[in-house]
PDB file of N, CA and C in Angstrom:
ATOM      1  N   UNK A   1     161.428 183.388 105.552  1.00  0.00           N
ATOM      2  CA  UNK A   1     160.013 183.450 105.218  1.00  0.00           C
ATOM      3  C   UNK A   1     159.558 184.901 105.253  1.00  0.00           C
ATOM      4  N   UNK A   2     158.646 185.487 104.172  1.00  0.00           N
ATOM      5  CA  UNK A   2     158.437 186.470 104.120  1.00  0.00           C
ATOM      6  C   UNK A   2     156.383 186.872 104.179  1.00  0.00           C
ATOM      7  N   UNK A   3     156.217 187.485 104.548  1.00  0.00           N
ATOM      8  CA  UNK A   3     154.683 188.014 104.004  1.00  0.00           C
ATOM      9  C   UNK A   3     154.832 189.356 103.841  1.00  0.00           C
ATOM     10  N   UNK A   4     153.737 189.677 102.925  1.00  0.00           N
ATOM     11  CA  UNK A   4     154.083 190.957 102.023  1.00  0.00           C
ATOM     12  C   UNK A   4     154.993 191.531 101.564  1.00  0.00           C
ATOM     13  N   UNK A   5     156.228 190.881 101.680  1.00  0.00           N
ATOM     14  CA  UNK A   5     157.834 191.518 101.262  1.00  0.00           C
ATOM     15  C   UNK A   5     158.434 191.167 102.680  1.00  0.00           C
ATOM     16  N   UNK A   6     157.675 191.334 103.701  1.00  0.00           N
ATOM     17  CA  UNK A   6     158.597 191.513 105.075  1.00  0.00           C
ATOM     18  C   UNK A   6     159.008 190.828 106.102  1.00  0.00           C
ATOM     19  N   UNK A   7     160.128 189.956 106.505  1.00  0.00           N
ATOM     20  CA  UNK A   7     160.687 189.084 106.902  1.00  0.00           C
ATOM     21  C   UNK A   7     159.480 188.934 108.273  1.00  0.00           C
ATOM     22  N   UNK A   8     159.411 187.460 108.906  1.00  0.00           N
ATOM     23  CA  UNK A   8     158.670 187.334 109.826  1.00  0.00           C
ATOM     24  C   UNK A   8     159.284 188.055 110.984  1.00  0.00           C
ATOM     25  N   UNK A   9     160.941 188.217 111.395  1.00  0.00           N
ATOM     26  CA  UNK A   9     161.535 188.915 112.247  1.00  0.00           C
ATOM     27  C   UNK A   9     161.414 190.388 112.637  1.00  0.00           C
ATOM     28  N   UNK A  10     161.072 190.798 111.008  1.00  0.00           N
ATOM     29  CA  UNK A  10     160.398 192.579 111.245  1.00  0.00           C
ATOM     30  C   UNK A  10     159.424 192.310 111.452  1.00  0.00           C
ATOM     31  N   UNK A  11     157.992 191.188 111.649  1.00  0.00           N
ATOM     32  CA  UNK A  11     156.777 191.479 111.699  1.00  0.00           C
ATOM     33  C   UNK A  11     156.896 191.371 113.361  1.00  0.00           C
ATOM     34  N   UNK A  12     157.574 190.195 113.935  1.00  0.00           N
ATOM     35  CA  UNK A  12     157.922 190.654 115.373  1.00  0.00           C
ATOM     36  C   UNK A  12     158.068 191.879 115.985  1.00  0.00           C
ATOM     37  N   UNK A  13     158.699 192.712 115.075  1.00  0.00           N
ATOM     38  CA  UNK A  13     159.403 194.024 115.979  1.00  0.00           C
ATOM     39  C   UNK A  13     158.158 194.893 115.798  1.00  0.00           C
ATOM     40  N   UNK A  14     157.627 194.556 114.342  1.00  0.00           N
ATOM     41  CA  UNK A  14     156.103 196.209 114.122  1.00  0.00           C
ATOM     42  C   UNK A  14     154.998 195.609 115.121  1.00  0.00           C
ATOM     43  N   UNK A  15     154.937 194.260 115.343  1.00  0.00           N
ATOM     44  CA  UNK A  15     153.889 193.721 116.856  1.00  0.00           C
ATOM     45  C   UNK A  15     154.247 194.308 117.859  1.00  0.00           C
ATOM     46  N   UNK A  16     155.655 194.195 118.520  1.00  0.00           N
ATOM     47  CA  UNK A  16     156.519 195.038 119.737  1.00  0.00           C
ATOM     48  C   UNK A  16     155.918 196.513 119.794  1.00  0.00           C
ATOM     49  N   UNK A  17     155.852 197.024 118.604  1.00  0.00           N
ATOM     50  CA  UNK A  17     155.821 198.893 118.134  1.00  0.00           C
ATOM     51  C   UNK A  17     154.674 199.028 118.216  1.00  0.00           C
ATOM     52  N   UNK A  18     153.747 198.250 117.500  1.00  0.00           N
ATOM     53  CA  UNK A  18     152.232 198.308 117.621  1.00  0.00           C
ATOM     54  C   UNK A  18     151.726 198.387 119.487  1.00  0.00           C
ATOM     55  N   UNK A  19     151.775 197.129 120.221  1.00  0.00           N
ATOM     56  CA  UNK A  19     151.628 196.929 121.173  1.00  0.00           C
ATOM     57  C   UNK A  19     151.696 198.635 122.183  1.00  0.00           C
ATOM     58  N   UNK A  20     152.997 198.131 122.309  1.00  0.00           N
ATOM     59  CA  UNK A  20     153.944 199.880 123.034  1.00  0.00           C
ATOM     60  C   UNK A  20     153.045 200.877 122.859  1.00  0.00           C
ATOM     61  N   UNK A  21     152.870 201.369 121.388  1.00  0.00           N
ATOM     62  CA  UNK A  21     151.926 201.985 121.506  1.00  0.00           C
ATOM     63  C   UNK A  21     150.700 202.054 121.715  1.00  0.00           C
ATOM     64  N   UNK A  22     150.000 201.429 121.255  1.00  0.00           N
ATOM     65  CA  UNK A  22     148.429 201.183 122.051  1.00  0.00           C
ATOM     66  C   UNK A  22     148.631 201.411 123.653  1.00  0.00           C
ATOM     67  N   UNK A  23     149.707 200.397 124.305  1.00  0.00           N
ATOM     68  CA  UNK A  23     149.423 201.031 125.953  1.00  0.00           C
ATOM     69  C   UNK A  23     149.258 202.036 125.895  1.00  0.00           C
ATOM     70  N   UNK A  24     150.235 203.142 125.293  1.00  0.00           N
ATOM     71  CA  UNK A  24     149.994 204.035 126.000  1.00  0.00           C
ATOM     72  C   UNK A  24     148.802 205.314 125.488  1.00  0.00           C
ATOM     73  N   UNK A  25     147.509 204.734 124.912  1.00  0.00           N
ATOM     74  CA  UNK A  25     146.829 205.252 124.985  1.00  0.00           C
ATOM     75  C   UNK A  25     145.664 204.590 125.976  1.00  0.00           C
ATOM     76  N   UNK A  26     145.895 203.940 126.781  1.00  0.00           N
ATOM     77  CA  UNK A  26     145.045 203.578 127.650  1.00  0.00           C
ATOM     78  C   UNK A  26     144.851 204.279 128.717  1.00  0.00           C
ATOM     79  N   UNK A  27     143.674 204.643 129.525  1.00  0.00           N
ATOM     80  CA  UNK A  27     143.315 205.734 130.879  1.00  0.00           C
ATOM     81  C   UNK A  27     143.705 204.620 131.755  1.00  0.00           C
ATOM     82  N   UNK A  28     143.181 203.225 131.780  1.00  0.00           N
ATOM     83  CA  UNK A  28     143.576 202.715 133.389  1.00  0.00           C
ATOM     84  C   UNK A  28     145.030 202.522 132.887  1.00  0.00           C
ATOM     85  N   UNK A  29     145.614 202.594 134.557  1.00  0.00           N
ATOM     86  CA  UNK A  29     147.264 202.102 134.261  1.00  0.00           C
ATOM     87  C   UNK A  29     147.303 200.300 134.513  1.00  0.00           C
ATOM     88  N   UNK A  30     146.245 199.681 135.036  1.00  0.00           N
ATOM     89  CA  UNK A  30     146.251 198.475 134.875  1.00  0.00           C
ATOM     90  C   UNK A  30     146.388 197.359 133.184  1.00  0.00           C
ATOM     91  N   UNK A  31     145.291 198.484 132.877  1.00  0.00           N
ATOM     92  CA  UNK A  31     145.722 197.774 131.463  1.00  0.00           C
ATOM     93  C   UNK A  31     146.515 198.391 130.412  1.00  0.00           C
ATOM     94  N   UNK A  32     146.816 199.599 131.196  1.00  0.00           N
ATOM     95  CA  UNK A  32     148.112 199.787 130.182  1.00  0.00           C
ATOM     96  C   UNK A  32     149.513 199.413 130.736  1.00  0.00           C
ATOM     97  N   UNK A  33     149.764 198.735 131.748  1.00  0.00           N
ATOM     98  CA  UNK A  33     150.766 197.717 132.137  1.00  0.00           C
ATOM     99  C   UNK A  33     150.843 196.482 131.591  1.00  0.00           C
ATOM    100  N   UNK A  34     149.335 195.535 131.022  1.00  0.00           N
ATOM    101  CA  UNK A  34     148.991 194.358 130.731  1.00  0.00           C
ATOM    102  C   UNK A  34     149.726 194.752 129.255  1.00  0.00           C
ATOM    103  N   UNK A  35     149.121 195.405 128.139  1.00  0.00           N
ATOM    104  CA  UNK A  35     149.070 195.806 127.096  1.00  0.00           C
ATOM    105  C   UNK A  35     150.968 196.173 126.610  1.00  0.00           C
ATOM    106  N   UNK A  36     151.483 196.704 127.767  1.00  0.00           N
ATOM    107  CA  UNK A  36     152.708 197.589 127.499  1.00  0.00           C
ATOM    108  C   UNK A  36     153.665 196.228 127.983  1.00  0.00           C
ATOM    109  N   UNK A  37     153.416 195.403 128.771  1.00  0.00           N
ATOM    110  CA  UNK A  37     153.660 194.024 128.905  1.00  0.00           C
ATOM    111  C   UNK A  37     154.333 193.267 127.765  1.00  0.00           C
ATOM    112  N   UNK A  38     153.156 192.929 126.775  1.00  0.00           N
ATOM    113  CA  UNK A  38     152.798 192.010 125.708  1.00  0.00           C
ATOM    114  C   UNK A  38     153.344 193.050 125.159  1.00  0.00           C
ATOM    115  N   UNK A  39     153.786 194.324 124.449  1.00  0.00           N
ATOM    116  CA  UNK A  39     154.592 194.517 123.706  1.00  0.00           C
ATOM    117  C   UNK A  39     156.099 194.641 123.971  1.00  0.00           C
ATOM    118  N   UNK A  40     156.374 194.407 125.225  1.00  0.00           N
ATOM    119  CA  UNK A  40     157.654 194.287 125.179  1.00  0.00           C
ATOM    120  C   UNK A  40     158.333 192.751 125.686  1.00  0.00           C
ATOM    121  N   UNK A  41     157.393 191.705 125.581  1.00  0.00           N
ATOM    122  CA  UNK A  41     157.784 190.480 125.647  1.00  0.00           C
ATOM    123  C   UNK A  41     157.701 190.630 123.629  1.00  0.00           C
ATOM    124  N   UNK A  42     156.771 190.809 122.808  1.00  0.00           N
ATOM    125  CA  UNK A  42     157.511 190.731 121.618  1.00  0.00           C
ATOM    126  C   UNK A  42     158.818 191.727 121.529  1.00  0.00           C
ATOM    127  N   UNK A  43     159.572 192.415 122.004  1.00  0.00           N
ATOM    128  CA  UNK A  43     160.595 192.980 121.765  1.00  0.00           C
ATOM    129  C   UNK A  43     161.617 192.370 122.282  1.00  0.00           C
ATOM    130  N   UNK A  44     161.440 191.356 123.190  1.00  0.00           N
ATOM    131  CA  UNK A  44     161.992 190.548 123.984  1.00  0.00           C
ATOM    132  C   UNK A  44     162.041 189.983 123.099  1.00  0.00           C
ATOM    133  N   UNK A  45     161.297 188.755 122.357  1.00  0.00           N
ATOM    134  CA  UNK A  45     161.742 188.060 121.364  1.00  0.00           C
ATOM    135  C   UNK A  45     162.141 188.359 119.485  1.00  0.00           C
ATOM    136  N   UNK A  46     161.490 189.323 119.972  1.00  0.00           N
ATOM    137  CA  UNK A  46     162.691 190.371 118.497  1.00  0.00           C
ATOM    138  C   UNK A  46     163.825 189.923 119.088  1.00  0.00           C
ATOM    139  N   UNK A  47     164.391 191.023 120.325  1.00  0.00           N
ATOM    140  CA  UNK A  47     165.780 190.829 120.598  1.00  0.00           C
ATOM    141  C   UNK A  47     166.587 189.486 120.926  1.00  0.00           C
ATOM    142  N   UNK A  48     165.837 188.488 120.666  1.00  0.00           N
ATOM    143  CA  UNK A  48     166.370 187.300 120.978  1.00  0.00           C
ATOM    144  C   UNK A  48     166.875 186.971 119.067  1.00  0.00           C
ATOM    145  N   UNK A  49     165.634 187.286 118.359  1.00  0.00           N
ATOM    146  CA  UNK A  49     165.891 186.694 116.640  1.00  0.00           C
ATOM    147  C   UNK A  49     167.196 187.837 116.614  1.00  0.00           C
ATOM    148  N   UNK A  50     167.227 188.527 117.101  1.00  0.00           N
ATOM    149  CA  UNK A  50     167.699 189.616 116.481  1.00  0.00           C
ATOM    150  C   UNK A  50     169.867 189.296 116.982  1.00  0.00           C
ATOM    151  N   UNK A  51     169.400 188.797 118.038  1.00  0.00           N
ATOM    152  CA  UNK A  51     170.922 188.661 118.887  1.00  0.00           C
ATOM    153  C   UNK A  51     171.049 190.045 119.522  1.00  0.00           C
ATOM    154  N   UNK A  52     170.033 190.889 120.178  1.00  0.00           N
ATOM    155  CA  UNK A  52     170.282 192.075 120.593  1.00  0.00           C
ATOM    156  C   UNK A  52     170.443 192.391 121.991  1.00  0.00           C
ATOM    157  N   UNK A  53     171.306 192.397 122.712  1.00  0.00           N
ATOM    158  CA  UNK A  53     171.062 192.278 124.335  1.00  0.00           C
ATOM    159  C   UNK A  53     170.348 193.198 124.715  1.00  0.00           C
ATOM    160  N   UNK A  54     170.690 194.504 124.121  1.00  0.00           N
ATOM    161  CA  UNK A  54     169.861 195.905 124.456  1.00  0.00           C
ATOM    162  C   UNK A  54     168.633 195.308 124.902  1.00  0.00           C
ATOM    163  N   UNK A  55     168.110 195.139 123.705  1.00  0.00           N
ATOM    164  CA  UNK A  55     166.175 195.432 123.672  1.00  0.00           C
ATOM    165  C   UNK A  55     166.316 193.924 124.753  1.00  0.00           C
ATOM    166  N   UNK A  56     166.753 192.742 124.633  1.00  0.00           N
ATOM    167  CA  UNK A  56     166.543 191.656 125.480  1.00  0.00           C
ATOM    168  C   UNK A  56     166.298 191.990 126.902  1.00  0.00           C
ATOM    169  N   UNK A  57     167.518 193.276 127.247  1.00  0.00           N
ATOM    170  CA  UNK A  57     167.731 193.198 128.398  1.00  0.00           C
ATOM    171  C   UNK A  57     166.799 194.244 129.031  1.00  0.00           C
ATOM    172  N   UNK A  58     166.447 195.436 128.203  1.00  0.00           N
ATOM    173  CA  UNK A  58     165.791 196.401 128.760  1.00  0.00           C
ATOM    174  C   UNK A  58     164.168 196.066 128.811  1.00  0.00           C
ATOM    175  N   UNK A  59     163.555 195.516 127.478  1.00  0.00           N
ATOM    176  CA  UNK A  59     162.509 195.025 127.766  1.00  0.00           C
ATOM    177  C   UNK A  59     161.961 194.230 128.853  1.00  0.00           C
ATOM    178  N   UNK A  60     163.373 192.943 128.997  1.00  0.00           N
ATOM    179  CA  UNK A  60     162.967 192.379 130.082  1.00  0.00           C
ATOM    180  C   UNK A  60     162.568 192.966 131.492  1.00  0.00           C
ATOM    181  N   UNK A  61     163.506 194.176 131.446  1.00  0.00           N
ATOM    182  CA  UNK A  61     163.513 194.565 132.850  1.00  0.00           C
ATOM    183  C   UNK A  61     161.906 195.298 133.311  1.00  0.00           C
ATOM    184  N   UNK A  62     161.476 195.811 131.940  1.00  0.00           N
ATOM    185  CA  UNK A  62     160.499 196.908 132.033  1.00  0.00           C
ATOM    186  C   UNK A  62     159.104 195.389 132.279  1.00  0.00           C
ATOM    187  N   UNK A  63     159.466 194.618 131.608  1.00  0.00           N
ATOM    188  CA  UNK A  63     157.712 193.353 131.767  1.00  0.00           C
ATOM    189  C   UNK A  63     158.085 192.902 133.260  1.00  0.00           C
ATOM    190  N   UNK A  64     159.213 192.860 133.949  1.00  0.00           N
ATOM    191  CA  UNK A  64     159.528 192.781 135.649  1.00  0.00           C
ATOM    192  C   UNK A  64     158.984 193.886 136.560  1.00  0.00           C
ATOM    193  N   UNK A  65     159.401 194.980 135.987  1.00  0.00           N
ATOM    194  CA  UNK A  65     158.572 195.959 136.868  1.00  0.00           C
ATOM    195  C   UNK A  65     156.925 196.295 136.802  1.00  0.00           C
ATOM    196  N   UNK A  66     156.607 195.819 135.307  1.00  0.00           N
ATOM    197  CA  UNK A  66     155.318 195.483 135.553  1.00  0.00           C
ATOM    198  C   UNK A  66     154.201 194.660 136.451  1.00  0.00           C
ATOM    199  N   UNK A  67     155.510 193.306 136.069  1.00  0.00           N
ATOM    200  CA  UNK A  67     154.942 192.403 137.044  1.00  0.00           C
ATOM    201  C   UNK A  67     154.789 193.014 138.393  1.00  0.00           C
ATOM    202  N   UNK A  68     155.931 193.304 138.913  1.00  0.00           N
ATOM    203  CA  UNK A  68     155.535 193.784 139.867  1.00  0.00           C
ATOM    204  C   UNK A  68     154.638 194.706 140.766  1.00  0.00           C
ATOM    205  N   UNK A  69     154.567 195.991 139.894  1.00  0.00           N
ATOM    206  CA  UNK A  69     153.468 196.483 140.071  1.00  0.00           C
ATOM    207  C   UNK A  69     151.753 196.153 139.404  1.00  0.00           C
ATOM    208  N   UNK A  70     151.857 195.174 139.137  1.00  0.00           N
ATOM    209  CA  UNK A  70     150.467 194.291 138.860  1.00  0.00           C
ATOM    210  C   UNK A  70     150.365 193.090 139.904  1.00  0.00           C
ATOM    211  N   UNK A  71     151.216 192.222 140.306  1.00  0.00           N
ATOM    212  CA  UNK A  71     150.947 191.533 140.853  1.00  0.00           C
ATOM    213  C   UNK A  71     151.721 191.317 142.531  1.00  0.00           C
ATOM    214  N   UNK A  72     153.077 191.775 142.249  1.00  0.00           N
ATOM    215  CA  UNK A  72     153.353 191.352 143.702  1.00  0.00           C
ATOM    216  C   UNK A  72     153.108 192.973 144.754  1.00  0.00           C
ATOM    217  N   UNK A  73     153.150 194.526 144.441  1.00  0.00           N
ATOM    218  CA  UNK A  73     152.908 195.458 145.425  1.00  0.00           C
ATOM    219  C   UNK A  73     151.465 195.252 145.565  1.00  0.00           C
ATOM    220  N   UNK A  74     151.301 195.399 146.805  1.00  0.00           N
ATOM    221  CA  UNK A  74     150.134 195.460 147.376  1.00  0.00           C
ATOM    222  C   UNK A  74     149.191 196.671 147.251  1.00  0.00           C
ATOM    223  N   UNK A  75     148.098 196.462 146.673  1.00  0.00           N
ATOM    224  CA  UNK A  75     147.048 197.388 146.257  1.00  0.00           C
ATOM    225  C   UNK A  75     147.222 198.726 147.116  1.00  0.00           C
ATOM    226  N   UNK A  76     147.240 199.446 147.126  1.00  0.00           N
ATOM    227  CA  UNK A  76     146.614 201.025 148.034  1.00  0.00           C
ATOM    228  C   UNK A  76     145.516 201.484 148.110  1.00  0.00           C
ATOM    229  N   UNK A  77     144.992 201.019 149.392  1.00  0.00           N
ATOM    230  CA  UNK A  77     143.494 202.038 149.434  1.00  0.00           C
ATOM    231  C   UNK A  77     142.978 203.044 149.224  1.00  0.00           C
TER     232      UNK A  77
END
């Protein structure tokens, strides 16, 4: 399946690229963890259409350390 010429699998990956970048024009680091998140769970599932362990594996690791520093370290006063 295509829109505009371009397979739905590349529209996955320019969502991933889009995302990525927008975080990182964000000032809080809260929502540029949320934001930088959601683009690499679509790179996550790029790398799944894709059969790519790379991006599967590295993305994954990077939306884990997010998590973590969003939800399980404990705030600093």
């Amino acid at each position: 399946m295509e829109i505009l010429g371009i397979s739905y699998i590349e529209w996955v990956g320019y969502l991933a690229s889009f995302f990525l970048l927008l975080s990182f024009l964000m000032r809080n680091i809260t929502t540029l963890r949320y934001i930088n998140s959601l683009g690499c769970l679509f790179f996550v599932a790029y790398g799944i259409l894709l059969n790519s362990w790379p991006l599967i594996i590295t993305n994954g690791a990077i939306v884990l350390i997010n998590i973590y520093y969003l939800f399980i370290k404990p705030k600093e006063s």
